[in-house]
Protein backbone atom coordinates (compact mmCIF):
# COMPACT_ATOMS: atom_id res chain seq x y z
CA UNK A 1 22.41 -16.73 -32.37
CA UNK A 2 19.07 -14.64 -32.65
CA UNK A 3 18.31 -16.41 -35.88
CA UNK A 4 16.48 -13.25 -37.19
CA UNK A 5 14.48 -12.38 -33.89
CA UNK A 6 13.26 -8.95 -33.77
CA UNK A 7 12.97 -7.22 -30.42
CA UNK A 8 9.86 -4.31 -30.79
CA UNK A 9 9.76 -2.39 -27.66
CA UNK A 10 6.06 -1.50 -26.57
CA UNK A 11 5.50 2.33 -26.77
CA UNK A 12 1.99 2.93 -27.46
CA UNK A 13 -0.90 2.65 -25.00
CA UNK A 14 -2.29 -0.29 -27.15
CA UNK A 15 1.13 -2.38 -27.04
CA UNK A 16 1.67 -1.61 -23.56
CA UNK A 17 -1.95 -3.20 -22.82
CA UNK A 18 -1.14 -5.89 -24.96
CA UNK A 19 1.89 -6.40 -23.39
CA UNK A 20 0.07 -6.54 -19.52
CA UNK A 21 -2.13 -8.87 -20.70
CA UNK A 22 0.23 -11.40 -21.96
CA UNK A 23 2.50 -10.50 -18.98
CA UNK A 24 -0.16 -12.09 -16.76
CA UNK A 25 -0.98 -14.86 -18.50
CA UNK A 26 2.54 -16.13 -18.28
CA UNK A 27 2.04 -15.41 -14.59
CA UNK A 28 -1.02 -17.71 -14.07
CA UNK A 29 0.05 -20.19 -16.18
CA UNK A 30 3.76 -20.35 -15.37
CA UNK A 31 4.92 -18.81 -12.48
CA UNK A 32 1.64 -19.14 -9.90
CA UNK A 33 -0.70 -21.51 -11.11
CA UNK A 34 -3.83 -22.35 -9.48
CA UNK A 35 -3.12 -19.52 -6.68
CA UNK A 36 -6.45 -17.15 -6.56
CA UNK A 37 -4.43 -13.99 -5.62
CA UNK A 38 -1.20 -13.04 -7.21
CA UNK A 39 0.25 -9.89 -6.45
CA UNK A 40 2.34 -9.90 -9.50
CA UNK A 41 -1.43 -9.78 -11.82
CA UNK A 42 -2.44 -7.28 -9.11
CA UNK A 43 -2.97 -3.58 -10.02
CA UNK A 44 0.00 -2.68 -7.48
CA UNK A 45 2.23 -4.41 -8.96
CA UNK A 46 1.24 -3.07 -12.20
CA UNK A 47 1.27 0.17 -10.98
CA UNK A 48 4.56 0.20 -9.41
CA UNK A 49 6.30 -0.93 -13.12
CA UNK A 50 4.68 1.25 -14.71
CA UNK A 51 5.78 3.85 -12.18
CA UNK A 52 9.34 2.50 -13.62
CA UNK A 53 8.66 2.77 -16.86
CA UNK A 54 7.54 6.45 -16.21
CA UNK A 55 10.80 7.98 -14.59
CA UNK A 56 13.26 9.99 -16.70
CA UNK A 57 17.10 7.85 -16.19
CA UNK A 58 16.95 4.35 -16.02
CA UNK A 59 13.43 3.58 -16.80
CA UNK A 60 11.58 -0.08 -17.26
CA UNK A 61 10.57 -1.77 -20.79
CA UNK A 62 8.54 -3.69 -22.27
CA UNK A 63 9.42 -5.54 -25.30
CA UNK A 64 8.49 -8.51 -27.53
CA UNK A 65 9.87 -10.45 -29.57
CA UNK A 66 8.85 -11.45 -33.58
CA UNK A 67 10.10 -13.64 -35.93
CA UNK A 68 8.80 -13.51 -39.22
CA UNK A 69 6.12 -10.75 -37.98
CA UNK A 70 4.70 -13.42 -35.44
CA UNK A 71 4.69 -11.97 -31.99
CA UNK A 72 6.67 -15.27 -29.98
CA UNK A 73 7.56 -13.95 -26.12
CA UNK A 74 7.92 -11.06 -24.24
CA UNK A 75 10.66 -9.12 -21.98
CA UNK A 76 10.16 -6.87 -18.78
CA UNK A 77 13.56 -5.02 -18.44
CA UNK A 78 15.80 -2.53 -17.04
CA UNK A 79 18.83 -1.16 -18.23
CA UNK A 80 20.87 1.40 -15.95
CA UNK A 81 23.02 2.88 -18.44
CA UNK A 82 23.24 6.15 -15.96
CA UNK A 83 25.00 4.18 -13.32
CA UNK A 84 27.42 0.41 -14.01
CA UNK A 85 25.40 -0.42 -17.15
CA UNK A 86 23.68 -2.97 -15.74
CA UNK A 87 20.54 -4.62 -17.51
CA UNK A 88 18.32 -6.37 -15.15
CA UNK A 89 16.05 -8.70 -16.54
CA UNK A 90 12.84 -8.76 -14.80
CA UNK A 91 10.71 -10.87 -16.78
CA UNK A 92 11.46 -12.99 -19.90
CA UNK A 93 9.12 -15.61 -21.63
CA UNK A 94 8.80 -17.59 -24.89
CA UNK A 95 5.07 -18.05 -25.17
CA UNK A 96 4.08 -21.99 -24.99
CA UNK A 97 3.12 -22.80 -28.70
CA UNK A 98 6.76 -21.50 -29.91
CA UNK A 99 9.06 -23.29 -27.70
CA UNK A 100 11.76 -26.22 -28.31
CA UNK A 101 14.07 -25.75 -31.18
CA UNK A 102 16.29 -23.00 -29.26
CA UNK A 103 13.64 -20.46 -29.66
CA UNK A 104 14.29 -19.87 -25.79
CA UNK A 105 17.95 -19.55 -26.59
CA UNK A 106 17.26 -17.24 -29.64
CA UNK A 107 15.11 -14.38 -27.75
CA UNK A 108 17.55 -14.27 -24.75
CA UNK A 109 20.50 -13.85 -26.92
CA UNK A 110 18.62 -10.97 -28.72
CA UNK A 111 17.39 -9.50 -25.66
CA UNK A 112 20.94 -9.21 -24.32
CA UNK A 113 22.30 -7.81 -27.90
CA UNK A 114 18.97 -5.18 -27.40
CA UNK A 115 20.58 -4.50 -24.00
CA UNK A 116 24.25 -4.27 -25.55
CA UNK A 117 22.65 -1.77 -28.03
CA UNK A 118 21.18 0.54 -25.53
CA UNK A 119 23.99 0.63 -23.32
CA UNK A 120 24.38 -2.62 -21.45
CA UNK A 121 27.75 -3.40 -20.00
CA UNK A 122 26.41 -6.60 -18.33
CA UNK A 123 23.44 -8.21 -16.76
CA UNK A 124 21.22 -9.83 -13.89
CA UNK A 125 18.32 -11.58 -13.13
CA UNK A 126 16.75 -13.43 -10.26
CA UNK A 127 16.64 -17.30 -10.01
CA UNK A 128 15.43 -19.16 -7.62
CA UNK A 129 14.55 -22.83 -9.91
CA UNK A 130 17.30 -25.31 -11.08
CA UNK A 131 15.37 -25.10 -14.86
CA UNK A 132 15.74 -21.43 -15.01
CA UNK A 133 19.24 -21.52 -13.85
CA UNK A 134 20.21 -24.19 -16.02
CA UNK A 135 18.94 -22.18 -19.25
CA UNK A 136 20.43 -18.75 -18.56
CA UNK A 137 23.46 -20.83 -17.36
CA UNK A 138 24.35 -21.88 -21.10
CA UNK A 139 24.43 -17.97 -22.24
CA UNK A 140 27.09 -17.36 -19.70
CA UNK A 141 25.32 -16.16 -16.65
CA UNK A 142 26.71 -17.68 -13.22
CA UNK A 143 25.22 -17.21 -9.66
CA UNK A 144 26.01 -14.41 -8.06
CA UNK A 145 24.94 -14.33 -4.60
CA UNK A 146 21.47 -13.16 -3.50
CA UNK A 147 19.55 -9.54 -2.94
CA UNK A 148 18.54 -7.82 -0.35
CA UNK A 149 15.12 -9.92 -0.20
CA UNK A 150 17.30 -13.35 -0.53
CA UNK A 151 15.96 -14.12 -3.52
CA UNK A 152 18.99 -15.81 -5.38
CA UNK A 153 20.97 -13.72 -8.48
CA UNK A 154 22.71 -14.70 -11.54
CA UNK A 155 24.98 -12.44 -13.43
CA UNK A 156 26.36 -12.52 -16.74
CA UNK A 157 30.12 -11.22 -15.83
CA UNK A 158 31.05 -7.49 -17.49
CA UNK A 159 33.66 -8.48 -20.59
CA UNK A 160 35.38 -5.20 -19.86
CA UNK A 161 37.84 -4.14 -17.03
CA UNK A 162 36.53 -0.98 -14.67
CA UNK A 163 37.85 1.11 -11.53
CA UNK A 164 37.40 -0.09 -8.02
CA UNK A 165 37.58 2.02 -5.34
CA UNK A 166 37.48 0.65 -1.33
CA UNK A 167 35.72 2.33 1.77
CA UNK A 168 34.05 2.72 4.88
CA UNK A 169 30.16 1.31 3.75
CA UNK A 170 27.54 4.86 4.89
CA UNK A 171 25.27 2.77 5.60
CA UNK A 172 23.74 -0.60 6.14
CA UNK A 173 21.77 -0.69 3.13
CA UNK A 174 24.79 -0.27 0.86
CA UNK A 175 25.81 -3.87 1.99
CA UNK A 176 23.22 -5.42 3.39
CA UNK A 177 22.67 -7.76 -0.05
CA UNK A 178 26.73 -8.68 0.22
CA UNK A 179 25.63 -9.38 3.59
CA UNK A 180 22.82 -11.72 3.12
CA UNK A 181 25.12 -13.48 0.35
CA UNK A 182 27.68 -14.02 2.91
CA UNK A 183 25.54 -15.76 5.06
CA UNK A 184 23.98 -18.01 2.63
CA UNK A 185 27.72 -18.86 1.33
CA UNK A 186 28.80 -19.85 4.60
CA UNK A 187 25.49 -21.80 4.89
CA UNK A 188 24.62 -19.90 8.35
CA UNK A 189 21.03 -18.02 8.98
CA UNK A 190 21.46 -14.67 8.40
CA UNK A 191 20.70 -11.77 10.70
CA UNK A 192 16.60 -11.57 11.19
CA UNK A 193 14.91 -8.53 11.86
CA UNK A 194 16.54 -8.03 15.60
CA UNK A 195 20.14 -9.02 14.61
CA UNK A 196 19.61 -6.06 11.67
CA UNK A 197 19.08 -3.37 14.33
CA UNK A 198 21.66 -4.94 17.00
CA UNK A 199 24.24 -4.58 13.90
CA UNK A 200 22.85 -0.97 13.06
CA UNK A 201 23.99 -0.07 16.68
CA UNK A 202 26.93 -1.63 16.88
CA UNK A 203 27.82 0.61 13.64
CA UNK A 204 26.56 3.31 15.29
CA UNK A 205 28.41 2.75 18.45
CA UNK A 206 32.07 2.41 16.57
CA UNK A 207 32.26 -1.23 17.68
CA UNK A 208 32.23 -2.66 13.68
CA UNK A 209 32.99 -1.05 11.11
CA UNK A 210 31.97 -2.47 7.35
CA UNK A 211 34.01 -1.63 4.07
CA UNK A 212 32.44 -1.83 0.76
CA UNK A 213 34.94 -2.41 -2.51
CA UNK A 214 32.66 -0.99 -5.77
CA UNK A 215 33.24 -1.53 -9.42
CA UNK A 216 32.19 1.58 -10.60
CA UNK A 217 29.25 2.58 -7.81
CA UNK A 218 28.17 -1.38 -7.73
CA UNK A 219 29.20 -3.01 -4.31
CA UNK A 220 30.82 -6.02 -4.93
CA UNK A 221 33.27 -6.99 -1.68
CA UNK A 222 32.38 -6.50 1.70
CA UNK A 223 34.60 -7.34 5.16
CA UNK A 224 33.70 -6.10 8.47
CA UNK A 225 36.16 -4.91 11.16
CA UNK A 226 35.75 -5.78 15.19
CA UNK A 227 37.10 -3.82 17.66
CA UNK A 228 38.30 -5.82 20.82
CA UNK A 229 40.92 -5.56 23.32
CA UNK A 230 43.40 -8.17 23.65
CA UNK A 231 44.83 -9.04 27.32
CA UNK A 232 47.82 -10.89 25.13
CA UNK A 233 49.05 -7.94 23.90
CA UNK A 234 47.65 -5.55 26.17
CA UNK A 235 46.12 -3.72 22.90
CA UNK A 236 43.11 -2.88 21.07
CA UNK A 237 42.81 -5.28 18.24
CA UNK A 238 40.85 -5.52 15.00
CA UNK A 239 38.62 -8.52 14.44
CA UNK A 240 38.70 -8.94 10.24
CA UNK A 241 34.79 -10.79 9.59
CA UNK A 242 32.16 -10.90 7.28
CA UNK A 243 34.83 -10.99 4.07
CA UNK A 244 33.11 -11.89 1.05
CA UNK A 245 33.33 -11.23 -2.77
CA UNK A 246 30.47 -11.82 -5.61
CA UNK A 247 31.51 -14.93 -7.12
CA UNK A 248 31.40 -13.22 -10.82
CA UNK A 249 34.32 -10.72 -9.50
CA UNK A 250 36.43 -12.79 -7.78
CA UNK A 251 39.91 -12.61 -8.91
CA UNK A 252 40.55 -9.15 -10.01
CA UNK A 253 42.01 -7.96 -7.19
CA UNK A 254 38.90 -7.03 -4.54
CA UNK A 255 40.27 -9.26 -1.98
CA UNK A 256 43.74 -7.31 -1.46
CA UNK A 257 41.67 -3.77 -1.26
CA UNK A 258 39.32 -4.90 0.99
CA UNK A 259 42.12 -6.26 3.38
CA UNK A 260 44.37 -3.17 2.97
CA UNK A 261 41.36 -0.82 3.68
CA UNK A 262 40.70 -2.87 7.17
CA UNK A 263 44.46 -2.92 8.27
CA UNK A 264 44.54 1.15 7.39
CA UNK A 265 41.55 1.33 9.68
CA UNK A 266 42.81 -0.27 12.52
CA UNK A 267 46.11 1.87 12.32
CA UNK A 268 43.97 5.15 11.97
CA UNK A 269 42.03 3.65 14.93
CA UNK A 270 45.12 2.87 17.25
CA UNK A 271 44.18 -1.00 16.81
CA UNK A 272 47.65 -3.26 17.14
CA UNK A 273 47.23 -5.73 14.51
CA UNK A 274 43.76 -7.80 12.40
CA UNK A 275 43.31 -10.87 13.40
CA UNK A 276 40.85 -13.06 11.16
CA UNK A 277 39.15 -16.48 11.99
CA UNK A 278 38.76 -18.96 8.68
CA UNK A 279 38.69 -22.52 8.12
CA UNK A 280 41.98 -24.79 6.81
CA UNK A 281 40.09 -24.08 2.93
CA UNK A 282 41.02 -20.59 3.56
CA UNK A 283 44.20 -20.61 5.56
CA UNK A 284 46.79 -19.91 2.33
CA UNK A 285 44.16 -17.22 0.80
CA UNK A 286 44.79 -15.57 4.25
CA UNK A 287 48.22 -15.76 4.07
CA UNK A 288 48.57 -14.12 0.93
CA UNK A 289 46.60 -11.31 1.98
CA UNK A 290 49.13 -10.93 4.57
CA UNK A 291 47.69 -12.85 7.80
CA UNK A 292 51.39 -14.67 8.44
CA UNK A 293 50.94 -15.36 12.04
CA UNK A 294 48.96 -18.04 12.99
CA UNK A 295 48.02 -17.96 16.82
CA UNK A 296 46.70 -21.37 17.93
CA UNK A 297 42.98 -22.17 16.52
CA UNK A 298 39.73 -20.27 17.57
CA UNK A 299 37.19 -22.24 19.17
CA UNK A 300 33.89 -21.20 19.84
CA UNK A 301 31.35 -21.85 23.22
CA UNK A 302 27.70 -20.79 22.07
CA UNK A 303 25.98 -18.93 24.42
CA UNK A 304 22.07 -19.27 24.45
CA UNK A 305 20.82 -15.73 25.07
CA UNK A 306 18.49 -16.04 28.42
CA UNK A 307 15.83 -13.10 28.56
């Protein structure tokens, strides 16, 4: 695919200069043009990648790429080969005067062969255009949710199989991107700033609980649990919400651990049975997971909160 494109990674002071100024460039001209400040041609910014690039595990670089000894693009990377083998592409541009022809094509297919080589199981970007996501969309990647900033995420799926293990989440930061994605996939605003420290409590209070499912130490499930008590049944009950699964690792089984985690909860926590809400889509994926009751339809009466 490469069609004889050399990667050169940038280890001298004079490439790495090099490399800043061309970074920038394709800033102004591509990414913010005509705004006066940019933080990303700012000396933070700059600082804080370098500050990357600096640290011993994992750390950021810069690379361009040649064909025929002509410089052509450039590459801002990271590849965490100490934790899932992720490569995260940060930046990636084909410089104006060389594009068309699948030149585009040709330097991300030898960026993610460069990744492969230095220890890349898989990778990720950000995208948050329709062009971008249409080209990294024909080299496999698919979208994959969003971060913790709700910028949206691509993901070019692992090829190999790898452990999953389920359980209670330590903390909201270890699911609050699953969280955001959950929101955005059931097309509802996610929590702001107050709804964040509400849920925090509630955590801390024992009234939800939230499981994580990880391939390797990568969340990639979440599901939250309610406790309630149900007059019916004269029992504590568990509430089953929040159930989502990146889109690049659905079907391999995340769903069933996720479920089976939540119903060992409850039982540990004297609950009754897990109830779950979920729309007539959802109703047989439900009831393979084991939901086999159904109990009349949920209807809901917003209440406007009144300070």
């Amino acid at each position: 695919m490469d069609r004889d494109i050399e990667v050169y990674e940038c280890l001298s002071g004079e490439d790495r200069e090099r490399f800043w100024l061309k970074l920038r460039e394709y800033f102004r001209r591509d990414i913010f043009p005509g705004e006066e400040s940019c933080y990303h041609c700012s000396d933070e910014y700059k600082n804080n990648i370098e500050n990357l690039r600096r640290r011993r595990f994992d750390p950021a670089r810069y690379l361009f790429f040649r064909r025929g000894g002509e410089e052509i693009g450039l590459a801002l990377t990271v590849v965490y080969a100490s934790e899932d083998g992720k490569q995260f592409i940060l930046e990636f541009c084909v410089y104006p005067e060389q594009r068309g022809g699948g030149t585009g094509t040709d330097c991300a297919g030898a960026l993610l062969d460069w990744g492969r080589e230095n220890g890349a199981k898989f990778a990720e970007l950000n995208c948050g255009d329709e062009r971008r996501e249409r080209f990294w969309s024909r080299l496999g990647f698919v979208r994959n949710g969003i971060d913790a900033h709700g910028e949206p995420l691509m993901l070019l799926p692992p090829q190999e199989d790898a452990p999953m293990t389920v359980g209670l989440a330590n903390g909201i930061e270890e699911f609050w991107a699953l969280e955001l994605s959950f929101f955005a996939a059931v097309g509802e605003t996610p929590p702001d700033s107050m709804g964040r420290s509400r849920m925090i409590g509630a955590m801390s209070a024992g009234r939800v609980a939230f499981i994580t499912v990880k391939r390797l130490n990568r969340p990639i499930g979440l599901c939250s649990v309610s406790r309630c008590f149900s007059s019916f049944t004269c029992w504590d009950m568990g509430v089953l919400d929040d159930f989502y699964i990146e889109p690049a690792f659905r079907g391999k089984g995340a769903a069933r651990l996720l479920v089976e985690k939540a119903a060992e909860y409850c039982r540990k926590q004297g609950m009754q049975s897990l109830a779950v809400t979920c729309s007539d889509v959802d109703l047989e994926l439900y009831r393979a997971l084991g939901f086999t009751t159904r109990l009349g339809t949920n209807l809901t009466m917003p209440l406007p909160y009144e300070s």
